[in-house]
N, C-alpha and C. Protein backbone atom coordinates (compact mmCIF):
# COMPACT_ATOMS: atom_id res chain seq x y z
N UNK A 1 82.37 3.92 -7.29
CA UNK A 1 82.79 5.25 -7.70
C UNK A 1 83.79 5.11 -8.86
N UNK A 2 83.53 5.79 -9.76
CA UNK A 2 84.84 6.13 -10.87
C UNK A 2 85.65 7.04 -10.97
N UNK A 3 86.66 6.44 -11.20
CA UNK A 3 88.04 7.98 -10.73
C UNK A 3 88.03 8.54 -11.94
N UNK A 4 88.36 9.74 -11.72
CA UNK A 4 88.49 11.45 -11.91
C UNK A 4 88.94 11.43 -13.80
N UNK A 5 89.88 10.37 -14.04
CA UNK A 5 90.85 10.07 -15.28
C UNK A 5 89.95 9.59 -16.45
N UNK A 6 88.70 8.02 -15.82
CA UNK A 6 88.23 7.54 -16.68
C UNK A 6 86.73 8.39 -17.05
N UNK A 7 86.50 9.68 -16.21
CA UNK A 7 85.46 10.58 -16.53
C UNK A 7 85.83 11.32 -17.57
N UNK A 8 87.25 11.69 -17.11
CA UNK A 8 87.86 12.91 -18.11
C UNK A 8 88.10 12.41 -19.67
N UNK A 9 88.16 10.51 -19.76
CA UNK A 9 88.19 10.41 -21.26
C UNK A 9 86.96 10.46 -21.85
N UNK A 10 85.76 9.97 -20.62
CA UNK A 10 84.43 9.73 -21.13
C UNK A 10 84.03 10.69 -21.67
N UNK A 11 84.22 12.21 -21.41
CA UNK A 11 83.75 13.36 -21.77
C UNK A 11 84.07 13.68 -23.32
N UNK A 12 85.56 13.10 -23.33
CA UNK A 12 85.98 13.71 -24.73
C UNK A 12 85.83 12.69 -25.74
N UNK A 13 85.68 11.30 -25.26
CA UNK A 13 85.45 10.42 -26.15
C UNK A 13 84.30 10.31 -27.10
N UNK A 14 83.21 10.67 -25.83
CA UNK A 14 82.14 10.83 -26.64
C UNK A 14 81.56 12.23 -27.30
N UNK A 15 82.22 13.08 -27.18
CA UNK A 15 81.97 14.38 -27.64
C UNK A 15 82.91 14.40 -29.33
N UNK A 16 84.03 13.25 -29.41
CA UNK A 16 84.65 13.08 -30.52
C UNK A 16 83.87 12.07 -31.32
N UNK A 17 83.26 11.67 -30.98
CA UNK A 17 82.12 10.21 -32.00
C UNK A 17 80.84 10.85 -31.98
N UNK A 18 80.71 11.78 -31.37
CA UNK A 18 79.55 12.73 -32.03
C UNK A 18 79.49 14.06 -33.23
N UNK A 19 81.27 13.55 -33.40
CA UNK A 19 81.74 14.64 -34.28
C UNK A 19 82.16 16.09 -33.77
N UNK A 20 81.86 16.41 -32.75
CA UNK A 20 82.34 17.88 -31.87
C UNK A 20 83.30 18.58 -32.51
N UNK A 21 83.68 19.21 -33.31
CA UNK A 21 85.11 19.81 -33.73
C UNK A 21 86.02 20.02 -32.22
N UNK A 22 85.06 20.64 -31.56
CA UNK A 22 86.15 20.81 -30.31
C UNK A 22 85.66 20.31 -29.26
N UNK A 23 85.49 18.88 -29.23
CA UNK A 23 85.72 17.56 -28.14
C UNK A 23 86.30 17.52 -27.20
N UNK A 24 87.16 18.44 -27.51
CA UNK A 24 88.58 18.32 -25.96
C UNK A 24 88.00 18.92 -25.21
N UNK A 25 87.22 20.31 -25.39
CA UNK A 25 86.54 20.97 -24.40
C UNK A 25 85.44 20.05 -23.38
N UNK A 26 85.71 18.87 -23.94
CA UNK A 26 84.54 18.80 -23.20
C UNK A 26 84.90 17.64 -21.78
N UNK A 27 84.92 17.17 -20.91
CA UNK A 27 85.63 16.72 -19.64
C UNK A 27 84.54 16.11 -19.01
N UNK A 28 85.18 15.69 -17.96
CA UNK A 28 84.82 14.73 -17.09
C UNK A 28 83.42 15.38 -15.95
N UNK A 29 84.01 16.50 -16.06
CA UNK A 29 82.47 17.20 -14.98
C UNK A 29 81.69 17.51 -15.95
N UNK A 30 81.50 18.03 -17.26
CA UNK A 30 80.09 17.52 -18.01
C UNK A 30 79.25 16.53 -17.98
N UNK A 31 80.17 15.39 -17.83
CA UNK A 31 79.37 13.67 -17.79
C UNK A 31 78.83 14.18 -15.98
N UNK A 32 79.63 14.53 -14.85
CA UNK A 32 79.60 14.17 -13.38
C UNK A 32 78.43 14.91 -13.27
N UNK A 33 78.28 16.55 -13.40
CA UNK A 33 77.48 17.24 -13.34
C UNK A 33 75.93 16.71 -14.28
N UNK A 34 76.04 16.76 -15.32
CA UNK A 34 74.93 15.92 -15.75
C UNK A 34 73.91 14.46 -15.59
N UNK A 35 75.14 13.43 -14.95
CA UNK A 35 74.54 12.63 -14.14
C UNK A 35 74.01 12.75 -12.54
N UNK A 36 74.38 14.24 -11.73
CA UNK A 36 74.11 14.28 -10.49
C UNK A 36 72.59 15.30 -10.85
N UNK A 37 72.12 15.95 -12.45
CA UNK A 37 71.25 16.62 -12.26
C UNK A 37 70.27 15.93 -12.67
N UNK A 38 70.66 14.69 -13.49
CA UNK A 38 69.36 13.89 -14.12
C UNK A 38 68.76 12.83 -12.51
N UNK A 39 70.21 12.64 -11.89
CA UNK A 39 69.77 11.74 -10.73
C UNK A 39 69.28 12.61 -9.74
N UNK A 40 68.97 13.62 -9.59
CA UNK A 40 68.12 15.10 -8.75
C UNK A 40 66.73 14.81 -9.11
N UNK A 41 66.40 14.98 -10.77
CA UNK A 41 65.53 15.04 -11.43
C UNK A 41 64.77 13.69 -11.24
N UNK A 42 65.37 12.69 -11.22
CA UNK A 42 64.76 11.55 -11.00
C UNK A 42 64.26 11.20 -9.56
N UNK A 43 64.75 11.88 -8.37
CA UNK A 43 63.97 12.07 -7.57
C UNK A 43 65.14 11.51 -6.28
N UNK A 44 66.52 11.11 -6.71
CA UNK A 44 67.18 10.53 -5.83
C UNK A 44 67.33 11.86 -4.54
N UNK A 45 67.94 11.66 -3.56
CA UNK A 45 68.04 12.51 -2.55
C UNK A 45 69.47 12.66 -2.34
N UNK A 46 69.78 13.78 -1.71
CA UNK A 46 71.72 14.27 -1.61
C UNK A 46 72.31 13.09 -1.34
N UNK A 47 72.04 12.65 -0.10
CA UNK A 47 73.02 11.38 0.29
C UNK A 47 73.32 10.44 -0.95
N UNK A 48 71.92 10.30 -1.11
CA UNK A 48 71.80 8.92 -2.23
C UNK A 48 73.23 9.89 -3.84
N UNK A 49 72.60 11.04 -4.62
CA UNK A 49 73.82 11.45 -5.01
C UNK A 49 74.74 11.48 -4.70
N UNK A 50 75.47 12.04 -3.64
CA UNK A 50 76.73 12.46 -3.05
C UNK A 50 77.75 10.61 -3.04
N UNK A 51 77.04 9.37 -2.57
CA UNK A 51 77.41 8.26 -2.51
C UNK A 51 77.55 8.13 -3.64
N UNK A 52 76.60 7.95 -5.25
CA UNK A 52 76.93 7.55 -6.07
C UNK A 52 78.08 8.40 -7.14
N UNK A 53 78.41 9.93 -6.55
CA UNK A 53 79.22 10.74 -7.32
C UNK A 53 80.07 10.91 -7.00
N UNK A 54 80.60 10.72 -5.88
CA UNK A 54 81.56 10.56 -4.69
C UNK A 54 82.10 11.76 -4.33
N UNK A 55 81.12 13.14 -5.06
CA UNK A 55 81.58 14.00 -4.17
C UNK A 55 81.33 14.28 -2.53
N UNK A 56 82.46 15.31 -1.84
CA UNK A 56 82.46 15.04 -0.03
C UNK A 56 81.49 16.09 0.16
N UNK A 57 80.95 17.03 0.06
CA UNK A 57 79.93 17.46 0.29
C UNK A 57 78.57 17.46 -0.35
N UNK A 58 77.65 17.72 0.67
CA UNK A 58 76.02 18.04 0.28
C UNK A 58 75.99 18.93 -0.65
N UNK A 59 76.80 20.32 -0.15
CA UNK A 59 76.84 21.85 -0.68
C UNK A 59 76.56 21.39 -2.12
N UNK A 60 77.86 21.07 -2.63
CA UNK A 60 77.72 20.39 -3.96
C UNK A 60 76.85 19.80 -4.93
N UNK A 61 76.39 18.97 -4.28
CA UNK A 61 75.12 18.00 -4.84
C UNK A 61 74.18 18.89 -4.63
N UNK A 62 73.70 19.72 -3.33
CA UNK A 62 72.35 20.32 -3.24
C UNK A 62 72.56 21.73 -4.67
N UNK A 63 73.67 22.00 -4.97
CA UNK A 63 73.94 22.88 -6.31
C UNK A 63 73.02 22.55 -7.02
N UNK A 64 73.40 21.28 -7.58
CA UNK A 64 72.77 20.73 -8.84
C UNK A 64 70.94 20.55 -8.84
N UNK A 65 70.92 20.13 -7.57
CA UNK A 65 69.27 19.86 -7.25
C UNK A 65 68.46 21.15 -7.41
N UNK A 66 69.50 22.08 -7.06
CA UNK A 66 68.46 23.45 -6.66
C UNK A 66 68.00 24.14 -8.14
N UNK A 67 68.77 23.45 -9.31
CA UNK A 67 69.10 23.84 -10.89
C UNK A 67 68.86 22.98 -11.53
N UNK A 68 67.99 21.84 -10.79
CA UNK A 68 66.78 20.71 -11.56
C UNK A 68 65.81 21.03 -12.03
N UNK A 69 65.54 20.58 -13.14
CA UNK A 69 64.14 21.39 -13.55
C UNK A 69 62.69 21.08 -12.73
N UNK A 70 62.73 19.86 -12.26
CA UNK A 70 61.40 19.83 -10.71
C UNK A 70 61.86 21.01 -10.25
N UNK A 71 62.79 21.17 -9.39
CA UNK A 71 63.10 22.49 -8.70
C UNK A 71 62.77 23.84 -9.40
N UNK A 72 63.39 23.92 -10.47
CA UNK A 72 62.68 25.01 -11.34
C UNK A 72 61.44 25.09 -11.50
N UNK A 73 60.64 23.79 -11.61
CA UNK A 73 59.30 23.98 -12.03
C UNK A 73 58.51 24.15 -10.57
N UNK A 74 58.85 23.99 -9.51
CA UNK A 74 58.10 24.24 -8.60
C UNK A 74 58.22 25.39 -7.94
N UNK A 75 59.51 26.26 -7.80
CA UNK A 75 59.96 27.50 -8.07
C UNK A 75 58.48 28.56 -9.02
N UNK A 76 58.67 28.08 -10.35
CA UNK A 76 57.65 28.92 -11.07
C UNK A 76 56.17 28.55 -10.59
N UNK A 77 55.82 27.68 -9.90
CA UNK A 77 54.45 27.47 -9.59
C UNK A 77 53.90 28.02 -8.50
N UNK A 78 55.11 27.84 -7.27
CA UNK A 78 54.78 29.07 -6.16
C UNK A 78 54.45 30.57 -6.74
N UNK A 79 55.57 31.11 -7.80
CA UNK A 79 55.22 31.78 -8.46
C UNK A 79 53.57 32.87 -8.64
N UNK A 80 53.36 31.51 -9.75
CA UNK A 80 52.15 31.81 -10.11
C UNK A 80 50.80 31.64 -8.92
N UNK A 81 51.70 30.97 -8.07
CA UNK A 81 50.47 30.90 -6.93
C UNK A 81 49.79 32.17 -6.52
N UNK A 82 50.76 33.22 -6.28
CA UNK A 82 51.19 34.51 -5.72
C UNK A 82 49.89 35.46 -6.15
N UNK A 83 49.51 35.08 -7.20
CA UNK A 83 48.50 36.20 -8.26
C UNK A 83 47.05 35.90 -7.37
């Protein structure tokens, strides 16, 4: 797990070497949140997130999964099932 400090530089560090005018905005739960939705997307499961993000709840992690685009895309396919 990585603490809370070395997320919060990762966010702005790299948002300043991409040139960002306003870099500072950008933090440590951009990087957290974006790695718990690509690791959703990739097919990992809550536990398996929640261990590698070290957040204490499911609630949390199942957030991000439910706002994966698999999830989205299977969402719109029931959808279209409907017709």
């Amino acid at each position: 797990m990585v603490g809370i400090h070395v997320l919060e530089a990762i966010g702005k560090e790299v948002a300043q070497k991409l040139g960002y005018a306003d870099y500072t905005r950008y933090t440590g739960h951009c990087f957290r949140r974006t790695s718990c939705t690509k690791a959703a997307n990739a097919g990992l499961s809550v536990p398996q997130i929640r261990l590698i993000s070290g957040h204490r709840s499911d609630t949390v992690v199942q957030g991000y999964i439910d706002r994966s685009v698999p999830m989205l895309l299977t969402g719109v396919q029931w959808l279209l099932s409907l017709h």
